[in-house]
Protein backbone atom coordinates (compact mmCIF):
# COMPACT_ATOMS: atom_id res chain seq x y z
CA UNK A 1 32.24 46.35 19.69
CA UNK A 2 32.42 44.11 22.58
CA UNK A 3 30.03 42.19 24.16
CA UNK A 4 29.86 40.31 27.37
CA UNK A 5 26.86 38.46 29.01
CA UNK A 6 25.24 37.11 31.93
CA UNK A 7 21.93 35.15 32.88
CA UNK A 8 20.24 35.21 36.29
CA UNK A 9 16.81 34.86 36.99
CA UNK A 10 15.30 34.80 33.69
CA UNK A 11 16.91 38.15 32.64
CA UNK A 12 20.05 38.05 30.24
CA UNK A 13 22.29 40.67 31.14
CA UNK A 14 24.12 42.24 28.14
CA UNK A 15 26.86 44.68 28.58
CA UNK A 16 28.00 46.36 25.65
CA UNK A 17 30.66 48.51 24.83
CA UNK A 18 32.23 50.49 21.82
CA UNK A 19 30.80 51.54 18.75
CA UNK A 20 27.32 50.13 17.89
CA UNK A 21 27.39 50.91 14.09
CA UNK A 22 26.55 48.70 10.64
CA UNK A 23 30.38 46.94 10.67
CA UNK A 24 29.66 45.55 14.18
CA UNK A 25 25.67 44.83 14.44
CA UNK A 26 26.54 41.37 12.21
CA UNK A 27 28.12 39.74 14.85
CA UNK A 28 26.41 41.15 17.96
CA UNK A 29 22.68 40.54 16.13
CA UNK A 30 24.13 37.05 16.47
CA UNK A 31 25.68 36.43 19.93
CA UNK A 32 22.81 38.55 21.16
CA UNK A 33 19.80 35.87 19.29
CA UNK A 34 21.92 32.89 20.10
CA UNK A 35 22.19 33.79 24.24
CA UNK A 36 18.34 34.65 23.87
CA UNK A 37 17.23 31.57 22.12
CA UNK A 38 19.54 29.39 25.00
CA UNK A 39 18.41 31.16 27.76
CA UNK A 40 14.61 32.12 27.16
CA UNK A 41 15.20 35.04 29.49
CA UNK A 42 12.07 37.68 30.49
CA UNK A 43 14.51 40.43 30.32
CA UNK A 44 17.08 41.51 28.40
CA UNK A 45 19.13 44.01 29.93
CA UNK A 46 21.29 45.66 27.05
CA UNK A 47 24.10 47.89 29.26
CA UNK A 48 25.07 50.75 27.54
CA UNK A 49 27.13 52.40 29.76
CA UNK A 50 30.12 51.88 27.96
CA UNK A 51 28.77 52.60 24.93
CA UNK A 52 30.80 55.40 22.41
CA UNK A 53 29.11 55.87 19.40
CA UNK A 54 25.61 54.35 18.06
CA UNK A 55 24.11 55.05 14.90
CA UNK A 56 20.49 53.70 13.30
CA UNK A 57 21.84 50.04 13.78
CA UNK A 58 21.26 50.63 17.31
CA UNK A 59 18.25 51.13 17.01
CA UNK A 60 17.85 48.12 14.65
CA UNK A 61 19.46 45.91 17.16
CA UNK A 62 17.08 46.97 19.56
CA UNK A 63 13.90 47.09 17.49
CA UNK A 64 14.93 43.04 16.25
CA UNK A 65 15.51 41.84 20.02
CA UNK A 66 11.35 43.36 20.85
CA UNK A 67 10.03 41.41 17.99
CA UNK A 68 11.68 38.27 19.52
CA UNK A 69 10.55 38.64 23.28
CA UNK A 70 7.37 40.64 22.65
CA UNK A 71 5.60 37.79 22.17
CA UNK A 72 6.70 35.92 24.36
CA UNK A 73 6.15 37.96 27.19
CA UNK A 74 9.69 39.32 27.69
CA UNK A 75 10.55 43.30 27.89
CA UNK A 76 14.09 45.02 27.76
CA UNK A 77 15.25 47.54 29.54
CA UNK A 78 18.55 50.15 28.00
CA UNK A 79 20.33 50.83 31.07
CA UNK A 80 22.83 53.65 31.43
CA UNK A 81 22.76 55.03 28.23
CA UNK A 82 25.11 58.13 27.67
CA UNK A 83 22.93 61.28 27.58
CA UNK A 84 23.86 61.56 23.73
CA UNK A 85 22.81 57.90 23.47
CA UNK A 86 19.63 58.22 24.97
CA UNK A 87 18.57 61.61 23.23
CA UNK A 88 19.13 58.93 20.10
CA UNK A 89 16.84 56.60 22.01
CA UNK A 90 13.90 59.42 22.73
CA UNK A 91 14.08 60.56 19.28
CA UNK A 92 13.91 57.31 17.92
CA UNK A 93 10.83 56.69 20.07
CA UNK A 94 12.57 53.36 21.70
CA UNK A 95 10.63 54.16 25.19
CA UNK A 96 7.57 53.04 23.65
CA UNK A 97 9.24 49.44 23.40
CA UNK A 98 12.04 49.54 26.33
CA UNK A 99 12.10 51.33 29.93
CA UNK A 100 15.30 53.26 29.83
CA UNK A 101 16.76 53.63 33.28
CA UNK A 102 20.34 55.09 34.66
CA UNK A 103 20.34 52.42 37.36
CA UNK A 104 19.00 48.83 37.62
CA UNK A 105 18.40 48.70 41.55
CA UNK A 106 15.50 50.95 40.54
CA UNK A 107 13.75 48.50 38.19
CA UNK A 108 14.71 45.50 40.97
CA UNK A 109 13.61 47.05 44.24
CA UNK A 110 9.64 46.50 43.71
């Protein structure tokens, strides 16, 4: 799994790519918390579009980043999640704490 991020107004951009399963949540739980805690963002954008493979760790990762920014305001949005990814996501019921979009113009142009 890699992981590469970005911070612009108050969102932190996270672009992931790979395998998002148990052997590489340890590490990317980690970068993910650390770039939150540093830049306080609003939103966290977690990029799937290069996403492979994801498993219940996913969904784990996901569910552990809400319970941070939840209270503090913040949302996160899953953007461009491979149609097997987000028929994980649905199932899981993760629209209930992200928006799930195939595009992030749409959830800028307001």
């Amino acid at each position: 799994m890699k992981i590469h991020y970005e911070t612009a107004d108050a969102r932190l951009f996270v672009e992931l790519a790979g395998e998002l399963d148990h052997h590489s949540m340890g590490s990317l739980r980690t970068e993910v918390d650390e770039a939150i805690f540093i830049h306080n963002p609003h939103e966290l954008i977690l990029d799937f579009g290069q996403v492979t493979f994801m498993d219940s760790s996913g969904i784990g990762l996901i569910m552990g980043r809400y319970r941070i920014l939840h209270p503090l305001g913040g949302r996160i949005i899953l953007l461009r999640p491979a149609p097997h990814i987000r028929r994980i996501l649905r199932l899981a019921g993760m629209e209930q704490l992200a928006s799930i979009k195939n595009e992030l113009e749409q959830e800028v142009a307001q």
